[in-house]
N, C-alpha and C. Protein backbone atom coordinates (compact mmCIF):
# COMPACT_ATOMS: atom_id res chain seq x y z
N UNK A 1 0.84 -1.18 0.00
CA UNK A 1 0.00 0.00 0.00
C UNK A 1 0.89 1.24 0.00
N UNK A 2 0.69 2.21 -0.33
CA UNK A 2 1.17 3.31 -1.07
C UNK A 2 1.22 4.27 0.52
N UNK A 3 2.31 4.76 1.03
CA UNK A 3 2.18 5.83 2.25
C UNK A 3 1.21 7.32 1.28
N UNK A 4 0.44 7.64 2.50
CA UNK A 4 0.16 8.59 1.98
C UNK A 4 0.76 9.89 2.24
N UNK A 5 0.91 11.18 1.54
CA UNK A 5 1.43 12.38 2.06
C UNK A 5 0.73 13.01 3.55
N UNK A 6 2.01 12.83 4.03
CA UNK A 6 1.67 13.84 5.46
C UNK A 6 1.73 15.78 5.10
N UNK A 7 2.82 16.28 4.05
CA UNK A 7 2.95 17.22 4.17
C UNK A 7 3.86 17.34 3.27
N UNK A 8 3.63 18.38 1.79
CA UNK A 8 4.11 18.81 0.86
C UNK A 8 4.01 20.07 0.14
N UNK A 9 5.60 20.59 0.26
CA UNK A 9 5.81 22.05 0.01
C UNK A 9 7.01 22.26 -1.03
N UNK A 10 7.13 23.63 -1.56
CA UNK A 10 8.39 23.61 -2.73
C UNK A 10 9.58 24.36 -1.45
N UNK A 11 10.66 23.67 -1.85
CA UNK A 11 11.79 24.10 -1.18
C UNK A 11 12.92 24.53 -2.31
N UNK A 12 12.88 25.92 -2.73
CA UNK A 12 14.07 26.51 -3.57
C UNK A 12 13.20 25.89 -4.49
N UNK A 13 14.16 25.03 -5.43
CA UNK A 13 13.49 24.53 -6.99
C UNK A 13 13.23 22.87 -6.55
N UNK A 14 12.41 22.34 -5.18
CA UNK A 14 12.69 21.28 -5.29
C UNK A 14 11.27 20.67 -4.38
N UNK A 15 10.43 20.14 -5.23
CA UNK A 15 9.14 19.65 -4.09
C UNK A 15 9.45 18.91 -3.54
N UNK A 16 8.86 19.04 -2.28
CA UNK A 16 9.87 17.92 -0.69
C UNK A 16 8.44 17.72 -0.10
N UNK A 17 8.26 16.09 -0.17
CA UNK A 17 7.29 15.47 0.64
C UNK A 17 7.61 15.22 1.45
N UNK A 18 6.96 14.70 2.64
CA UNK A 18 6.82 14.12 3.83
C UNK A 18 5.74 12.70 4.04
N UNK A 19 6.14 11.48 3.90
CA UNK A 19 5.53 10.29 3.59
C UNK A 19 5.18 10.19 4.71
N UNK A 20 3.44 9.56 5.19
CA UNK A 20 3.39 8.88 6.69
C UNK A 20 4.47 7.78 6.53
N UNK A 21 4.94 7.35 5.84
CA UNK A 21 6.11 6.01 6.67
C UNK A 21 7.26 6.55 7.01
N UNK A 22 7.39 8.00 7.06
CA UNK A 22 8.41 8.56 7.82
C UNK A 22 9.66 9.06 6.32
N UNK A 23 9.48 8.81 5.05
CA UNK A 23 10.21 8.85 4.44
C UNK A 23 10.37 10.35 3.70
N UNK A 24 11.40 11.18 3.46
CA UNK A 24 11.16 11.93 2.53
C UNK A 24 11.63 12.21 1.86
N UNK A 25 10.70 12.68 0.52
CA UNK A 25 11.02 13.19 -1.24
C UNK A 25 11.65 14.27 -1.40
N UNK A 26 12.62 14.52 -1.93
CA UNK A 26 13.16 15.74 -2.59
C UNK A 26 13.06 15.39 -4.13
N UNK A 27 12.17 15.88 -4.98
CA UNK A 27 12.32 16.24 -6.39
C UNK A 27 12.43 17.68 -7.07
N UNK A 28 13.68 17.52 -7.95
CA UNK A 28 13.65 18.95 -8.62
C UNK A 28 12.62 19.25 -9.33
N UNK A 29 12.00 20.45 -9.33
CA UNK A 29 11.05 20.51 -10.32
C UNK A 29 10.90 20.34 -11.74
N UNK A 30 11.96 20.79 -12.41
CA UNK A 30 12.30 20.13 -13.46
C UNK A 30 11.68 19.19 -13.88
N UNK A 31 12.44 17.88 -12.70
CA UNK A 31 11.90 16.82 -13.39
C UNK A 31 10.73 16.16 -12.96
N UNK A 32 9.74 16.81 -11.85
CA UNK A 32 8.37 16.34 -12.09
C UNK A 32 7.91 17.24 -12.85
N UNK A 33 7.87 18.39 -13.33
CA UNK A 33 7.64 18.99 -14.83
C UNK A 33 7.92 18.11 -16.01
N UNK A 34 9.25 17.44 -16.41
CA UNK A 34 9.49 16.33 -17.32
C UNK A 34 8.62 15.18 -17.05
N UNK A 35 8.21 14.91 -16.10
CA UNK A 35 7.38 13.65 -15.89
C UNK A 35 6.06 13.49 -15.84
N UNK A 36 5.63 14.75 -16.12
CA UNK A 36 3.87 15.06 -16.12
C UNK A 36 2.97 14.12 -17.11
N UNK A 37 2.23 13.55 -16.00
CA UNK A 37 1.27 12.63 -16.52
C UNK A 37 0.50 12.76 -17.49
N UNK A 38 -0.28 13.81 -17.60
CA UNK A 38 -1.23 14.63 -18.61
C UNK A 38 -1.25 13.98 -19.95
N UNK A 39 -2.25 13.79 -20.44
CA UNK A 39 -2.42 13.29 -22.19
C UNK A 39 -1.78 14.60 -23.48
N UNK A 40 -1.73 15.75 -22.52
CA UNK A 40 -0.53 16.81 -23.64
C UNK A 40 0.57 16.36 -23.93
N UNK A 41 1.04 15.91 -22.59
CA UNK A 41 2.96 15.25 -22.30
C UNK A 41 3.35 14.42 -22.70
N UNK A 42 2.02 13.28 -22.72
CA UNK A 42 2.48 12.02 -22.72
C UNK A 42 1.66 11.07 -24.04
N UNK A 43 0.36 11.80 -24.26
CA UNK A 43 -0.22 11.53 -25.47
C UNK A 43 -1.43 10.59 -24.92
N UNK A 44 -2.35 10.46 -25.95
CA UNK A 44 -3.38 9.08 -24.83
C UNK A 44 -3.25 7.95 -25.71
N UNK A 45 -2.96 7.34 -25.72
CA UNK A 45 -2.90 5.99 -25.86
C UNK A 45 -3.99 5.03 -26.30
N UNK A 46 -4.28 4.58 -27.48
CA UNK A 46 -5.63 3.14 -27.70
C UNK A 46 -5.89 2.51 -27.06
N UNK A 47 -7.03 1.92 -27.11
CA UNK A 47 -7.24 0.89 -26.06
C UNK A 47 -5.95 -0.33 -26.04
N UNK A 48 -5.73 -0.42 -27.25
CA UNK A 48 -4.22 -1.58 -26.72
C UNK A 48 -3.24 -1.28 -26.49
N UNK A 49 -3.31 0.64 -25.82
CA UNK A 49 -2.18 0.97 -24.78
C UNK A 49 -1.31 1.31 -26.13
N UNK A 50 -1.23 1.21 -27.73
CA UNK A 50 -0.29 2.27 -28.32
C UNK A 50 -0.63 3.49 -29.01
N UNK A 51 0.35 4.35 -28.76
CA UNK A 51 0.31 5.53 -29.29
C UNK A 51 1.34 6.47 -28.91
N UNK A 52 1.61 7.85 -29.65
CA UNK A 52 2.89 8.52 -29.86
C UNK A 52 3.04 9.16 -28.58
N UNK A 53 3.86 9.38 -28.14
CA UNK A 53 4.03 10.70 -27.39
C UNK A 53 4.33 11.92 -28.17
N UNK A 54 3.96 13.14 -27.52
CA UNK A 54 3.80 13.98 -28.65
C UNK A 54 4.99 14.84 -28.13
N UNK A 55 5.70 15.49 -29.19
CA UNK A 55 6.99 16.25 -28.69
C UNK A 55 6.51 17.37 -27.64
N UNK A 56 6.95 17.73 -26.77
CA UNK A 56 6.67 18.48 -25.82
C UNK A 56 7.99 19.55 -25.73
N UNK A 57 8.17 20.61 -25.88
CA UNK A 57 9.12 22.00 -25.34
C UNK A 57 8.99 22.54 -24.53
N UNK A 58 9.89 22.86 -23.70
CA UNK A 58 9.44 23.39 -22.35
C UNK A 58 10.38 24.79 -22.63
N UNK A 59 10.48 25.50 -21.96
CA UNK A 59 11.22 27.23 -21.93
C UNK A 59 11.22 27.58 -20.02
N UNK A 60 11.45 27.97 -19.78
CA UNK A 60 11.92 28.48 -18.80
C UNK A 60 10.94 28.23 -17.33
N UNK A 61 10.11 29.08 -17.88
CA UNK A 61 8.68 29.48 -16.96
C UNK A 61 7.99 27.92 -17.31
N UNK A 62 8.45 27.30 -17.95
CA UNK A 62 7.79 25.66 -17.53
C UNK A 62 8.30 25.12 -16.24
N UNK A 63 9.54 24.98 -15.86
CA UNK A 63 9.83 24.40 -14.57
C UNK A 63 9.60 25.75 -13.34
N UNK A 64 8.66 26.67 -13.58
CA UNK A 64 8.72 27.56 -12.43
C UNK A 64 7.04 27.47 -12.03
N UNK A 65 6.77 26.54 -10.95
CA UNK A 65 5.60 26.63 -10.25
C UNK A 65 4.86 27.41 -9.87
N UNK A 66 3.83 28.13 -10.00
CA UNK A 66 3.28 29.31 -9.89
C UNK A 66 2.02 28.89 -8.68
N UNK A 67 1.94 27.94 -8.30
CA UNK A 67 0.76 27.49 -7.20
C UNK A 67 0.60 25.53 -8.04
N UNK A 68 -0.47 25.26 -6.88
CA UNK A 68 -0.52 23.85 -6.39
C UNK A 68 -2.00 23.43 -5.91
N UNK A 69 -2.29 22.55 -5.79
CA UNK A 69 -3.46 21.94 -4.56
C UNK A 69 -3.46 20.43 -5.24
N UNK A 70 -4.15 19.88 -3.91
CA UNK A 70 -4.10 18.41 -3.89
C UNK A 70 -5.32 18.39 -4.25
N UNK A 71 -5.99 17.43 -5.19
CA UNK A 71 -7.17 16.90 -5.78
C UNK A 71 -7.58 15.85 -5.01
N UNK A 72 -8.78 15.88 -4.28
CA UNK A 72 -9.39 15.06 -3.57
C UNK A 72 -8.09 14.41 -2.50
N UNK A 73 -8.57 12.85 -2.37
CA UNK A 73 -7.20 11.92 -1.64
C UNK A 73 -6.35 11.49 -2.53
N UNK A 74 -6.43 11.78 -3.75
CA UNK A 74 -5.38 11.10 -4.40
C UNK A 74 -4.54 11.54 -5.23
N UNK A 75 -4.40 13.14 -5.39
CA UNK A 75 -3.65 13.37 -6.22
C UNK A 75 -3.03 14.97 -5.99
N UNK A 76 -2.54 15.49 -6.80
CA UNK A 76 -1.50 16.89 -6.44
C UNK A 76 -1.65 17.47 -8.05
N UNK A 77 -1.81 18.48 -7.87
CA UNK A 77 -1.96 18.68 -9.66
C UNK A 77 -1.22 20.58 -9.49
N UNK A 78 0.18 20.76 -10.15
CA UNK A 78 0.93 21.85 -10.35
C UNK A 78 0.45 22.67 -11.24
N UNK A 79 0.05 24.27 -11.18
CA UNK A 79 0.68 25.35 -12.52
C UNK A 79 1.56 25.42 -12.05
N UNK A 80 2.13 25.36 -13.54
CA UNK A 80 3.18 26.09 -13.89
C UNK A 80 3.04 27.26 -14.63
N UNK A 81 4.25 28.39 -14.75
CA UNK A 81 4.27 29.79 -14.89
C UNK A 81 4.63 29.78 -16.45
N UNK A 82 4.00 28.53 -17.24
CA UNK A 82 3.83 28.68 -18.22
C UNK A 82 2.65 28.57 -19.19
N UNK A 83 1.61 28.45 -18.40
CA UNK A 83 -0.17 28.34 -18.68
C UNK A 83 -0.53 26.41 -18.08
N UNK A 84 0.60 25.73 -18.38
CA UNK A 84 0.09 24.14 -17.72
C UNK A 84 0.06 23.94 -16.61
N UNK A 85 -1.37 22.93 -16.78
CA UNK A 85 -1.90 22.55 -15.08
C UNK A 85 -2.72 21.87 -15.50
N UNK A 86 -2.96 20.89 -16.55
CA UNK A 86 -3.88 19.71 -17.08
C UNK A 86 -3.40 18.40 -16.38
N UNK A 87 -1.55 18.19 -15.33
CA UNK A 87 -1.16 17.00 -14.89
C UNK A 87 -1.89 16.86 -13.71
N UNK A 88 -2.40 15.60 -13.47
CA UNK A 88 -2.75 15.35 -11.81
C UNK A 88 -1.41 14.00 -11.99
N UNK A 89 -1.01 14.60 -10.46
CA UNK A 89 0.12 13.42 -10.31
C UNK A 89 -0.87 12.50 -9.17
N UNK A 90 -0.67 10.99 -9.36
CA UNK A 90 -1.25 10.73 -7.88
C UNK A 90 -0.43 10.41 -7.18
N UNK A 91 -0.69 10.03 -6.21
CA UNK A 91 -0.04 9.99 -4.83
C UNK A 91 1.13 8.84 -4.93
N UNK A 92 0.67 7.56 -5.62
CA UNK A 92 1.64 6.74 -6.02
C UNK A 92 2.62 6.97 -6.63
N UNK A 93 1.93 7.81 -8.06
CA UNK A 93 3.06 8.25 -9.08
C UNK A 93 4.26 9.25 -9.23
N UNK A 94 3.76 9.79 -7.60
CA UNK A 94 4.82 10.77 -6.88
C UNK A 94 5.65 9.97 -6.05
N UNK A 95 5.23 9.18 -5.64
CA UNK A 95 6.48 8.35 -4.49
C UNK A 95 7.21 7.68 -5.89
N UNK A 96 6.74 7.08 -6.98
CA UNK A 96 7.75 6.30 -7.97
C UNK A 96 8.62 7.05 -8.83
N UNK A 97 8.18 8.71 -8.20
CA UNK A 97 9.10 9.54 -8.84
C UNK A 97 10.40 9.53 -8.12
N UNK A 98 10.60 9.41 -7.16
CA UNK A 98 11.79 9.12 -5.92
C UNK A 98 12.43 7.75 -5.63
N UNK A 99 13.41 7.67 -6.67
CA UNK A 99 14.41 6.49 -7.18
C UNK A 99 14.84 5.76 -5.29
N UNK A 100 14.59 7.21 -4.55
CA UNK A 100 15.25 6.24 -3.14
C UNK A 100 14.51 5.45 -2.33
N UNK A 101 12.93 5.68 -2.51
CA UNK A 101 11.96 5.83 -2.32
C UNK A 101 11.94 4.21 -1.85
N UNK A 102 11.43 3.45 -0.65
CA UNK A 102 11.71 2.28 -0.28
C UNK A 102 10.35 1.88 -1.00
């Protein structure tokens, strides 16, 4: 079962969770900006799961967070200070963003 977030804030350029199992995330923003779930980023997929990803460019004001909120219990969804905010990350897909992540 997936810890859930106790408490998540941006520190400098770097979102830092706080896991109830005591564990915590440091990700640069960057790269949960590179990792955004969204069907813009990542493309949607057929029902037998193929399809393109679509080239995506980012510029500056893409990795600069402009506000946040958590969607219901399961998810965290970022603007960015470049008009995007279509990603909901969930709660899982944020801990598998953290390579240290037990």
């Amino acid at each position: 079962m997936t810890p859930q977030i106790n408490s998540l804030q941006i520190i400098g350029r770097e979102l830092a969770i706080a896991w109830s199992d005591e564990h915590e995330t440091y990700l640069p923003l960057e790269d949960v900006r590179k990792a955004c779930p969204c069907a813009v980023c990542n493309g949607e997929p057929d029902v037998l799961g193929r399809g393109d990803k679509p080239e995506v460019k980012h510029t500056p004001a893409s990795f600069e967070l402009t506000s946040y909120e958590m969607v219901g219990g399961y998810g965290w969804q970022p603007k960015w200070a470049d008009g995007h905010q279509t990603g909901i990350y969930s709660v899982g897909y944020l801990r598998r963003l953290d390579p240290s992540a037990p």
